[in-house]
N, C-alpha and C. Protein backbone atom coordinates (compact mmCIF):
# COMPACT_ATOMS: atom_id res chain seq x y z
N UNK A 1 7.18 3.37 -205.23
CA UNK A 1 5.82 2.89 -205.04
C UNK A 1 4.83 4.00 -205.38
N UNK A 2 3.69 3.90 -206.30
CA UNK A 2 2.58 4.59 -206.44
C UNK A 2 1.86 5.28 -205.65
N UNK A 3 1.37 6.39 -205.08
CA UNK A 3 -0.12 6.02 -204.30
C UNK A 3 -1.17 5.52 -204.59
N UNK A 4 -2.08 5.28 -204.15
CA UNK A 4 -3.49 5.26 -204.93
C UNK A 4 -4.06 6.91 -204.61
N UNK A 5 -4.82 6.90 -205.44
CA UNK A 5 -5.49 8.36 -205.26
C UNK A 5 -6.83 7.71 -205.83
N UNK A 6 -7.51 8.40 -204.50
CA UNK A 6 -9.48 8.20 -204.91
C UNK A 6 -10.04 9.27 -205.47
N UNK A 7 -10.86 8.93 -205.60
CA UNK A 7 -11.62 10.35 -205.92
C UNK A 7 -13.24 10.04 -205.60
N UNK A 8 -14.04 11.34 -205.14
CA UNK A 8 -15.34 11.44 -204.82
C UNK A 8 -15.77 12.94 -205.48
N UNK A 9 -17.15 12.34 -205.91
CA UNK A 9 -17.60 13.41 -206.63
C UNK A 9 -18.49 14.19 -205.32
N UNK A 10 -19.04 15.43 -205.26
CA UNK A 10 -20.14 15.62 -204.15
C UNK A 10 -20.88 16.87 -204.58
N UNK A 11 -21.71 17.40 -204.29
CA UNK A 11 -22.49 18.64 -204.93
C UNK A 11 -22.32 19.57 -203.63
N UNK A 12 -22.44 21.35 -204.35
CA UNK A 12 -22.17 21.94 -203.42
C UNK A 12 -23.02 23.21 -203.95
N UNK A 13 -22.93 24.19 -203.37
CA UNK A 13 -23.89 25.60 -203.48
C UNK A 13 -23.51 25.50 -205.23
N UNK A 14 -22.98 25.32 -205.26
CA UNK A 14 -21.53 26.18 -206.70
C UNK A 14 -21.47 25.17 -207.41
N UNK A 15 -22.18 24.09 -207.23
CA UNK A 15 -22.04 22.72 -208.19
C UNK A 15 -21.47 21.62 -207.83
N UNK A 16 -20.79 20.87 -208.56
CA UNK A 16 -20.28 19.82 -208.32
C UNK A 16 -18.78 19.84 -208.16
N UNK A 17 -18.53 19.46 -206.89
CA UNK A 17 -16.40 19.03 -207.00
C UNK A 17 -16.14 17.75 -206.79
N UNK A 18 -15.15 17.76 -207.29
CA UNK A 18 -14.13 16.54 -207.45
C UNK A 18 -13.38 16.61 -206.77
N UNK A 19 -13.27 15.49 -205.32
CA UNK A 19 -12.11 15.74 -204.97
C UNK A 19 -11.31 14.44 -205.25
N UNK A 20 -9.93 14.42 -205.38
CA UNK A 20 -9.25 13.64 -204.99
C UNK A 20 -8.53 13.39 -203.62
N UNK A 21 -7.81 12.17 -203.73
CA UNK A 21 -7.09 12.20 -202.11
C UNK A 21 -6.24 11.08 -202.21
N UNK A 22 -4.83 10.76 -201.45
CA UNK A 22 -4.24 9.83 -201.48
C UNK A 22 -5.18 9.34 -199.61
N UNK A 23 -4.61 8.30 -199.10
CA UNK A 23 -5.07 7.63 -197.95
C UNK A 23 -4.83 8.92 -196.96
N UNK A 24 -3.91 9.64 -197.18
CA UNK A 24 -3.22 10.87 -195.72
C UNK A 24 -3.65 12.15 -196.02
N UNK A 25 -3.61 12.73 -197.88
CA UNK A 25 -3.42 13.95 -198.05
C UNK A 25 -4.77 14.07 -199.08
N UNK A 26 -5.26 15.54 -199.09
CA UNK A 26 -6.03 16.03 -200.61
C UNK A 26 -4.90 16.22 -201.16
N UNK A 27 -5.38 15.72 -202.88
CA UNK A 27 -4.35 16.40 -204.28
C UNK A 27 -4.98 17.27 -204.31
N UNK A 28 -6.36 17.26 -204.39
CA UNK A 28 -6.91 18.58 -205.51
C UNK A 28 -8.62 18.27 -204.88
N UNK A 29 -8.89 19.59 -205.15
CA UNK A 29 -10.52 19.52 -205.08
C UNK A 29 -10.97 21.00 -206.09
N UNK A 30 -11.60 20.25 -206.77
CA UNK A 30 -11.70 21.28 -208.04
C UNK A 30 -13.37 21.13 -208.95
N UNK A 31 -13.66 22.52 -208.88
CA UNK A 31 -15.28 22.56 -209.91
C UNK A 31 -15.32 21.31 -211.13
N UNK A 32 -16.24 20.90 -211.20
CA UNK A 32 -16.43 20.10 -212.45
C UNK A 32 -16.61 20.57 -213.51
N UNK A 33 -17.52 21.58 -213.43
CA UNK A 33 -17.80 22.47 -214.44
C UNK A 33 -17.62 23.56 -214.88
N UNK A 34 -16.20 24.18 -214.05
CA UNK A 34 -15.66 24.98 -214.43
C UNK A 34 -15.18 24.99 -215.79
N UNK A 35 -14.65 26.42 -216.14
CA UNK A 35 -14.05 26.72 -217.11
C UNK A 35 -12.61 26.48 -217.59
N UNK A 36 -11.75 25.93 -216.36
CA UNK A 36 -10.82 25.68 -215.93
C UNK A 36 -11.21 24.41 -215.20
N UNK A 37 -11.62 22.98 -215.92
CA UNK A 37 -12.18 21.98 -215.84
C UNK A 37 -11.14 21.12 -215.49
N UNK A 38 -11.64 20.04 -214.53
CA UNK A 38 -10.28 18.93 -213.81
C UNK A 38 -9.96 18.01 -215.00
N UNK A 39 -9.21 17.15 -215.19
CA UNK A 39 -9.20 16.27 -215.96
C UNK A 39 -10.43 15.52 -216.42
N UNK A 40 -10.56 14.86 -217.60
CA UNK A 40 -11.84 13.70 -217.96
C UNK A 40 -12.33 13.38 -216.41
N UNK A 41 -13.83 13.18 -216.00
CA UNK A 41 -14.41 13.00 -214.88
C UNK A 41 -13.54 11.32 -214.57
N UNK A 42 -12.89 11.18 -213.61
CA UNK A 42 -12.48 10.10 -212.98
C UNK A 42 -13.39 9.15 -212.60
N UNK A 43 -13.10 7.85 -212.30
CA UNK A 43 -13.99 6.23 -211.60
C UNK A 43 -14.01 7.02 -210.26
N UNK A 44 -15.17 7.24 -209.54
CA UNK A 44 -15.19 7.47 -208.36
C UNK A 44 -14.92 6.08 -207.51
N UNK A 45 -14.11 6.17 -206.58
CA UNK A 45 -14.12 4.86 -206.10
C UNK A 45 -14.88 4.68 -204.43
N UNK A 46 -15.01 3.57 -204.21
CA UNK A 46 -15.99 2.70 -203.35
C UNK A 46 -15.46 3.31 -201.78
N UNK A 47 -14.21 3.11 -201.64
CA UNK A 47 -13.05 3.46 -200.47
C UNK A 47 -12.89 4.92 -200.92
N UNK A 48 -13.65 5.33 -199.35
CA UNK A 48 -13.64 7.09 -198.92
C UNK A 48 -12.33 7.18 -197.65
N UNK A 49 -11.31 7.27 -197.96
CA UNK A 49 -10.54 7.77 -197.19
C UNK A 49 -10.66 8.63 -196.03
N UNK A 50 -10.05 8.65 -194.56
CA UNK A 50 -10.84 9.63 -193.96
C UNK A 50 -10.45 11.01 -194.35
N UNK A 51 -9.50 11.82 -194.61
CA UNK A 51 -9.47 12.70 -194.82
C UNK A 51 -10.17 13.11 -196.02
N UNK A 52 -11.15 12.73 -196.96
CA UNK A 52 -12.44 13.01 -197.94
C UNK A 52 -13.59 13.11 -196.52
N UNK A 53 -13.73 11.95 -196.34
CA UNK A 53 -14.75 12.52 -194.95
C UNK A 53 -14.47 14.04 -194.23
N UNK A 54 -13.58 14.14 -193.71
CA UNK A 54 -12.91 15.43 -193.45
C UNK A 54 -13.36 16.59 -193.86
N UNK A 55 -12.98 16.50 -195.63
CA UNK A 55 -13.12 17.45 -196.10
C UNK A 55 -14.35 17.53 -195.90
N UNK A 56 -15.24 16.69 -196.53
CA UNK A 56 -16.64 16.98 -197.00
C UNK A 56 -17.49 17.71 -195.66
N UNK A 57 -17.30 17.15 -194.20
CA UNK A 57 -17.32 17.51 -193.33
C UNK A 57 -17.61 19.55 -193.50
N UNK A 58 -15.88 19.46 -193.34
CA UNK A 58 -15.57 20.79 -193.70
C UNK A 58 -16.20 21.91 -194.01
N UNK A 59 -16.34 21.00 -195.68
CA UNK A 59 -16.80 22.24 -196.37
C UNK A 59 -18.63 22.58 -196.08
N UNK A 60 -18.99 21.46 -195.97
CA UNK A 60 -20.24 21.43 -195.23
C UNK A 60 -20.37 22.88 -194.28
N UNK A 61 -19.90 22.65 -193.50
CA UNK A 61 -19.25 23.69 -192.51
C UNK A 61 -19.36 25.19 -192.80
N UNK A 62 -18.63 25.37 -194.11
CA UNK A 62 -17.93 26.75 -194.68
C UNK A 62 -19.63 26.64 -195.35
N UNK A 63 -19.83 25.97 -195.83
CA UNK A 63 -20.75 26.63 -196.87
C UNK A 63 -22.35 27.21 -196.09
N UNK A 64 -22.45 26.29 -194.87
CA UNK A 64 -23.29 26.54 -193.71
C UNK A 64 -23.57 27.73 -192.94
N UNK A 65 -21.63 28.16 -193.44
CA UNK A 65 -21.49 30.07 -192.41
C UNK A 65 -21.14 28.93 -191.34
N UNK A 66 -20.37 28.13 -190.62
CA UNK A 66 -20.08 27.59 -189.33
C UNK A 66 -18.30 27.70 -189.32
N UNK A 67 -18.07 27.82 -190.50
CA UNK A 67 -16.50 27.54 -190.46
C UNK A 67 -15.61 28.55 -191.38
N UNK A 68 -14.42 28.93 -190.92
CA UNK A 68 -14.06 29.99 -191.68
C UNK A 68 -12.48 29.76 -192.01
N UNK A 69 -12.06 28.59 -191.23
CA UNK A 69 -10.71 28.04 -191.26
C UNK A 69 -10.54 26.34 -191.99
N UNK A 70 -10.00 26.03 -192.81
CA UNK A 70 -9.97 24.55 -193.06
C UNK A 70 -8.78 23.90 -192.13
N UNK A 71 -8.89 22.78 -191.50
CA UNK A 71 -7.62 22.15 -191.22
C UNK A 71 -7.63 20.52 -191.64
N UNK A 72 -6.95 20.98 -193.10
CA UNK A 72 -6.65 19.57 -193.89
C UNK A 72 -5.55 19.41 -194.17
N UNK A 73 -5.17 18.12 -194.19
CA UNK A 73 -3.58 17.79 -194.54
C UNK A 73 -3.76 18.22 -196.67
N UNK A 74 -3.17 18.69 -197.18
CA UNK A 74 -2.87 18.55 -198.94
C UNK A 74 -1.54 18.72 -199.20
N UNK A 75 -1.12 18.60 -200.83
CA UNK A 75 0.25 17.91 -201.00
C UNK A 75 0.10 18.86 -202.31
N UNK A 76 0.19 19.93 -202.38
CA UNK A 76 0.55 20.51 -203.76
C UNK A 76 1.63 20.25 -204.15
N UNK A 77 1.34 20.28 -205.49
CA UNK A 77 2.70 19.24 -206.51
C UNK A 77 2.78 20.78 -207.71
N UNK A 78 4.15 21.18 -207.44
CA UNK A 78 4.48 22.46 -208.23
C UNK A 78 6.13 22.78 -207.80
N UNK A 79 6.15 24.01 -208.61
CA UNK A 79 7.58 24.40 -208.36
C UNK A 79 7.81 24.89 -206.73
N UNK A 80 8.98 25.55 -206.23
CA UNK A 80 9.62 26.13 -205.12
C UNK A 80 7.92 27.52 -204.55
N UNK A 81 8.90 28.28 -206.26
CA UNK A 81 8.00 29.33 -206.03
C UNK A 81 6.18 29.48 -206.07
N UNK A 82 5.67 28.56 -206.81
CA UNK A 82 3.98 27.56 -206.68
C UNK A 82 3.99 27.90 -205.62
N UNK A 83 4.42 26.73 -204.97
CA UNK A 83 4.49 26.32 -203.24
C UNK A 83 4.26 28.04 -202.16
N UNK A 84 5.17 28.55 -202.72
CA UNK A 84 5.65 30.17 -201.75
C UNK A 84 3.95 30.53 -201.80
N UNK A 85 3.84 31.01 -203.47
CA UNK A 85 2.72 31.92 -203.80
C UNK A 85 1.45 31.11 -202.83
N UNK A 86 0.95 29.65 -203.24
CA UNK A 86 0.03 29.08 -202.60
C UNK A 86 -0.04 28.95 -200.77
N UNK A 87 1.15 29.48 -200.52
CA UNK A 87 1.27 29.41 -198.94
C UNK A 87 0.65 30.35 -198.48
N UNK A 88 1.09 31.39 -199.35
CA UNK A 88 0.05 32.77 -198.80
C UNK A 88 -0.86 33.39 -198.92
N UNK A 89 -1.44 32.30 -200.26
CA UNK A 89 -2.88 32.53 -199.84
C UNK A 89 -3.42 32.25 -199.50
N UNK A 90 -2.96 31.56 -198.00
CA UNK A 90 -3.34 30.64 -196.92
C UNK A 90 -3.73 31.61 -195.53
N UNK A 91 -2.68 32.53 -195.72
CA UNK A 91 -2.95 33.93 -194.85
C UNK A 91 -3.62 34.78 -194.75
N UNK A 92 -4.57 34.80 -196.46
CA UNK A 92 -5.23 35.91 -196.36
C UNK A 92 -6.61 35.76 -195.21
N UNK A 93 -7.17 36.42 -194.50
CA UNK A 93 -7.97 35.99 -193.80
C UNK A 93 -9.64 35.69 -194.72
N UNK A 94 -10.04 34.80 -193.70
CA UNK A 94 -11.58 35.12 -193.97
C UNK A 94 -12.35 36.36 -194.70
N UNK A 95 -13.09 36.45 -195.15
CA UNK A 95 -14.08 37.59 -195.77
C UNK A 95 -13.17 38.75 -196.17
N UNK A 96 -11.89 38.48 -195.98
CA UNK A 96 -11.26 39.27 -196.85
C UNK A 96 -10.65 39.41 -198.05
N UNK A 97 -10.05 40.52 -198.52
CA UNK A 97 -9.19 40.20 -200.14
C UNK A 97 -7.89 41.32 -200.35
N UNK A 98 -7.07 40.77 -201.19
CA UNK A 98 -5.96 41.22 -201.47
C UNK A 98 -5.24 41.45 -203.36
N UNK A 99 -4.56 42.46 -203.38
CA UNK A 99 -4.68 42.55 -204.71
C UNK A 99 -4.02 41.33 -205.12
N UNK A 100 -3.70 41.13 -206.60
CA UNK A 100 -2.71 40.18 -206.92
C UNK A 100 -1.31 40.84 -206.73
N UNK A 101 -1.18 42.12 -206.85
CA UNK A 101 0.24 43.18 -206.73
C UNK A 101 0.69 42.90 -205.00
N UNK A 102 -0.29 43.23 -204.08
CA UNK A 102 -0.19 42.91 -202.75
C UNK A 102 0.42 41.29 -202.40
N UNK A 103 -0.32 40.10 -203.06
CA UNK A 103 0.31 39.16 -203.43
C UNK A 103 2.02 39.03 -203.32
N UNK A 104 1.90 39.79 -204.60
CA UNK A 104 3.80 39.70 -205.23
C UNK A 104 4.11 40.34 -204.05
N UNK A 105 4.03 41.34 -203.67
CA UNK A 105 4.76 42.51 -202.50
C UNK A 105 4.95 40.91 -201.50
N UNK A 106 4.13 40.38 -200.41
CA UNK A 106 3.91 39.24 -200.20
C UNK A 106 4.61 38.44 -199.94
N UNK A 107 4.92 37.69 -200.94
CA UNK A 107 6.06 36.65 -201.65
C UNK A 107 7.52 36.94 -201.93
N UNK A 108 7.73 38.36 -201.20
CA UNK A 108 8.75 39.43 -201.47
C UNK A 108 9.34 39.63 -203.24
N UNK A 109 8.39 39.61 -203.97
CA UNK A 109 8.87 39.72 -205.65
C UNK A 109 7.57 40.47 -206.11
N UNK A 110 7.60 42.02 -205.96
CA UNK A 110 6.50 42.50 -206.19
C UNK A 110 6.75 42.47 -208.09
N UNK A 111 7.68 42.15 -208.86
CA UNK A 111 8.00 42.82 -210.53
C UNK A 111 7.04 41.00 -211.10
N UNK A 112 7.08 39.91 -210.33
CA UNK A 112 6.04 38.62 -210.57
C UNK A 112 4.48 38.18 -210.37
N UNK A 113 3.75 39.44 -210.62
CA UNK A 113 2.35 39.49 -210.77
C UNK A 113 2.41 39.00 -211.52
N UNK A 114 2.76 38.76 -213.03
CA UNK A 114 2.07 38.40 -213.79
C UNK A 114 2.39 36.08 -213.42
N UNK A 115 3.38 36.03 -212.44
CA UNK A 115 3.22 34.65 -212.36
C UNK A 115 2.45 34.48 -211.05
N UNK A 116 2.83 35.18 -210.34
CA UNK A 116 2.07 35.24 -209.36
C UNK A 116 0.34 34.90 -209.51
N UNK A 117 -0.04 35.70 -210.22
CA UNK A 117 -1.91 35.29 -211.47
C UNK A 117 -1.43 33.92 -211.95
N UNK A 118 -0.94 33.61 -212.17
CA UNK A 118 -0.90 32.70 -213.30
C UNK A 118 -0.87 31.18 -212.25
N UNK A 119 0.33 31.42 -210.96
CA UNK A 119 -0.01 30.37 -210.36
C UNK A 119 -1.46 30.23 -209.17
N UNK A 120 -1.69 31.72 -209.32
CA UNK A 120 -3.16 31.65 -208.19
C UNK A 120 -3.49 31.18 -209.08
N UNK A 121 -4.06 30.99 -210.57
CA UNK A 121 -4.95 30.51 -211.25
C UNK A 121 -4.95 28.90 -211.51
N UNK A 122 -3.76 28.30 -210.71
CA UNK A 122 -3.06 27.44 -210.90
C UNK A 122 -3.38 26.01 -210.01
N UNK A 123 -4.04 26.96 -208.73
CA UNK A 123 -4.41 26.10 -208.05
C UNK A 123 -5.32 25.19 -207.61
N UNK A 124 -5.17 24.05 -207.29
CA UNK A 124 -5.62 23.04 -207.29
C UNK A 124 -6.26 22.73 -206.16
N UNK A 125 -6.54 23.31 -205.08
CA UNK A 125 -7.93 23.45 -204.03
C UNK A 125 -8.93 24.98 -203.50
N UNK A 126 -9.40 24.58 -205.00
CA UNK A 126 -10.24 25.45 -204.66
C UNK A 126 -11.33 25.46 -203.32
N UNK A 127 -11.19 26.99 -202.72
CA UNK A 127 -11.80 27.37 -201.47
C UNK A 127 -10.60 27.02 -200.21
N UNK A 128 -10.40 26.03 -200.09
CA UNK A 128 -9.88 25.36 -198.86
C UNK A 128 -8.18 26.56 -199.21
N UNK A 129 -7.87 26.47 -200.22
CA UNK A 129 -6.67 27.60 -200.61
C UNK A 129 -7.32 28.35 -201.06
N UNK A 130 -7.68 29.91 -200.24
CA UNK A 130 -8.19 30.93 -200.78
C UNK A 130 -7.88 31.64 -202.02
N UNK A 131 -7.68 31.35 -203.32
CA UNK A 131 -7.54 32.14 -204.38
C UNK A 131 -8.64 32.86 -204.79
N UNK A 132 -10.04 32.53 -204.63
CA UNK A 132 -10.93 33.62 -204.63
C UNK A 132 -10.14 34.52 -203.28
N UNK A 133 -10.12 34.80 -202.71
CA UNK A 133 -9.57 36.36 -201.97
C UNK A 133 -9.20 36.96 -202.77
N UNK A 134 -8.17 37.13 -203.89
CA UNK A 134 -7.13 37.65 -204.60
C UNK A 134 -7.74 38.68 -205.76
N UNK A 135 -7.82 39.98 -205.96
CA UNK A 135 -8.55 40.17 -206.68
C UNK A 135 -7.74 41.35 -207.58
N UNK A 136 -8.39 42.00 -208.48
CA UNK A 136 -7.24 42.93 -209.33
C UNK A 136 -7.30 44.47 -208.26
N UNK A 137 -6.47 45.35 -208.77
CA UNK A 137 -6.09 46.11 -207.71
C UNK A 137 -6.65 47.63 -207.70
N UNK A 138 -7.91 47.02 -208.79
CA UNK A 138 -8.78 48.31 -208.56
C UNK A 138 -10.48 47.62 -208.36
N UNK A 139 -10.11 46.32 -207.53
CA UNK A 139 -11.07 45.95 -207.15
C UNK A 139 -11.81 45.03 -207.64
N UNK A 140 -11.55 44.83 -208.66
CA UNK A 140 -12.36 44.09 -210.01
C UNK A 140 -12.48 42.50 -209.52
N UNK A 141 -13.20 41.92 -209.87
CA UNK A 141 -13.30 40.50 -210.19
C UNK A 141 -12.52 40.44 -211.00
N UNK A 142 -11.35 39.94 -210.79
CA UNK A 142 -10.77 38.69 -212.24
C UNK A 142 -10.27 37.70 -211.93
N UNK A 143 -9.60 36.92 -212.88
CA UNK A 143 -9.25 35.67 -212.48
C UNK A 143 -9.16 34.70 -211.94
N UNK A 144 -10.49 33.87 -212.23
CA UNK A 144 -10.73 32.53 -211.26
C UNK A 144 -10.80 31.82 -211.77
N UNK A 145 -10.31 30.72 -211.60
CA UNK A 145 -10.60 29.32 -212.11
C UNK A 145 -11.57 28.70 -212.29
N UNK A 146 -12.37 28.71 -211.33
CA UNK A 146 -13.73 28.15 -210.89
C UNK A 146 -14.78 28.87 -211.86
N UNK A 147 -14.54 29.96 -212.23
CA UNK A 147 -15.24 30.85 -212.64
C UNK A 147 -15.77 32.38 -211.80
N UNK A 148 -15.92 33.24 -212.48
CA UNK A 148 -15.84 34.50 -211.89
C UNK A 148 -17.45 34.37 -211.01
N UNK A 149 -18.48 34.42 -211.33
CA UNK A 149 -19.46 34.35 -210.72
C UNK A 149 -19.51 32.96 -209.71
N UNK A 150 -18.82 32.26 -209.37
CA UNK A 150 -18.64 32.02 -208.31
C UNK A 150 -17.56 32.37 -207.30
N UNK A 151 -16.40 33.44 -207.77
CA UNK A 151 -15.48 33.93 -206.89
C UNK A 151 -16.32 34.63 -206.18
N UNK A 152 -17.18 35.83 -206.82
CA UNK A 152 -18.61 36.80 -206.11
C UNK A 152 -19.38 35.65 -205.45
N UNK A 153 -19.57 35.10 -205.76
CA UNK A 153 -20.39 34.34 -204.70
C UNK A 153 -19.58 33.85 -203.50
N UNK A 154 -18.71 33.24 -203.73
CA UNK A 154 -17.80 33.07 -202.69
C UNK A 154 -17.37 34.18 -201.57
N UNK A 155 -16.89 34.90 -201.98
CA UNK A 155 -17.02 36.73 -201.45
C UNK A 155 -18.02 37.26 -200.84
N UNK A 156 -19.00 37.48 -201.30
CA UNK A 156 -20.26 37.37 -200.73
C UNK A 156 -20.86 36.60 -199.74
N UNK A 157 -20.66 35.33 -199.45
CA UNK A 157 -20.84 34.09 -198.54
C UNK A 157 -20.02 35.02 -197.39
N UNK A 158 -18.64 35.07 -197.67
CA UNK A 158 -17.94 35.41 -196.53
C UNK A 158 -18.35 37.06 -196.10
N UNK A 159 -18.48 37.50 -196.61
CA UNK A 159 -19.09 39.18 -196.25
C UNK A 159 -20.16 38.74 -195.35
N UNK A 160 -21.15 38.39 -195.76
CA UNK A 160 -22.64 37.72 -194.89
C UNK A 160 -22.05 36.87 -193.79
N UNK A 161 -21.20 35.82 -193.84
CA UNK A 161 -21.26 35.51 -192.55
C UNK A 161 -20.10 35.98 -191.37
N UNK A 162 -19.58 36.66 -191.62
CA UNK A 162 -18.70 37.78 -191.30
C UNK A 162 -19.60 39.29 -190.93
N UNK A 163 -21.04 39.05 -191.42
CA UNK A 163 -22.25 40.41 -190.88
C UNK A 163 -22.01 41.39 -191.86
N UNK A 164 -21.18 41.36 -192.40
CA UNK A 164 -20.50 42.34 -193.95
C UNK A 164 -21.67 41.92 -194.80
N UNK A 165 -21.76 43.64 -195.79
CA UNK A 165 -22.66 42.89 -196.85
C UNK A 165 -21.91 43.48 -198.09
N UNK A 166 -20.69 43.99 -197.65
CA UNK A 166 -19.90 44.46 -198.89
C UNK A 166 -18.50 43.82 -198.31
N UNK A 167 -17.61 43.40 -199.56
CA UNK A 167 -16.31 42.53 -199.56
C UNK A 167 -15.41 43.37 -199.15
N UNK A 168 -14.72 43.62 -198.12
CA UNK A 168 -13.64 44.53 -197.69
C UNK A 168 -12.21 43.56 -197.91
N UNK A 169 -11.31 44.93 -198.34
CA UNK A 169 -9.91 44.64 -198.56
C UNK A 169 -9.17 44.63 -197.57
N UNK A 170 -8.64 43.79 -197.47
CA UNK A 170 -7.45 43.54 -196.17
C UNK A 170 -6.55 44.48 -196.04
């Protein structure tokens, strides 16, 4: 049997996301206008599931400075090791960041940075799965999906409401 999967478009500091959702779980919530763009813009449909309420809720929340934890059901669809890497960047805390090398160390396979990047870049809820935290290991902005000037912005959000006005490393 199929699911259905909805989707709702909504605007946010950072633009517009897309989320999807089956009736229980998020698939994905992802920039529109990223550079790393979701599929062709989807039929938004009529039936808002509650967990889209949820989210939107949520992120409302985070983007407000009120919330610093998500608690949503999602269903990432990937390999064993996907799954591992995306678990932990579930750990990294709030207003903080970690290299991508720290990552691999992590996941206990420090010699798989270079998949390790490849599946942070990979992922499919942006914010709610911290992959902005993740950063190169001399500090740098790189690799975001969403786009780099909104990983800094993202970073920044959490420094400020955390009373930080500079991004500290975990």
């Amino acid at each position: 049997m199929e699911l259905t999967i909805y989707t709702k478009y909504i605007n946010s500091p950072l633009g517009e996301l897309e989320i999807s959702a089956t009736d229980e779980y998020l698939t994905s919530v992802l920039f529109v206008d990223a550079q790393k763009k979701p599929s062709p813009r989807k039929i938004e449909t009529d039936f808002e599931p509650e967990i889209i309420r949820q989210y939107i809720q949520q992120i409302t929340e985070y983007f407000d400075g009120n919330r610093k934890d998500f608690d949503l059901k999602i269903q990432h669809q990937g390999t064993d090791f996907q799954k591992l890497v995306w678990k932990e960047l579930e750990n990294i805390p709030f207003g903080k960041t970690i290299s991508y090398l720290e990552l691999s160390k992590r996941i206990g396979n420090e010699k798989a940075i270079r998949a390790v990047g490849t599946t942070n870049g990979n992922n499919k809820f942006n914010i709610i799965v911290p992959c902005h935290r993740v950063i190169g290991s001399n500090g740098s902005l790189v690799g975001y999906g969403g786009d780099l000037w909104r990983k800094k912005w993202l970073l920044e959000h959490e420094a400020k409401v955390n009373g930080n006005y500079q991004v500290s490393l975990f």
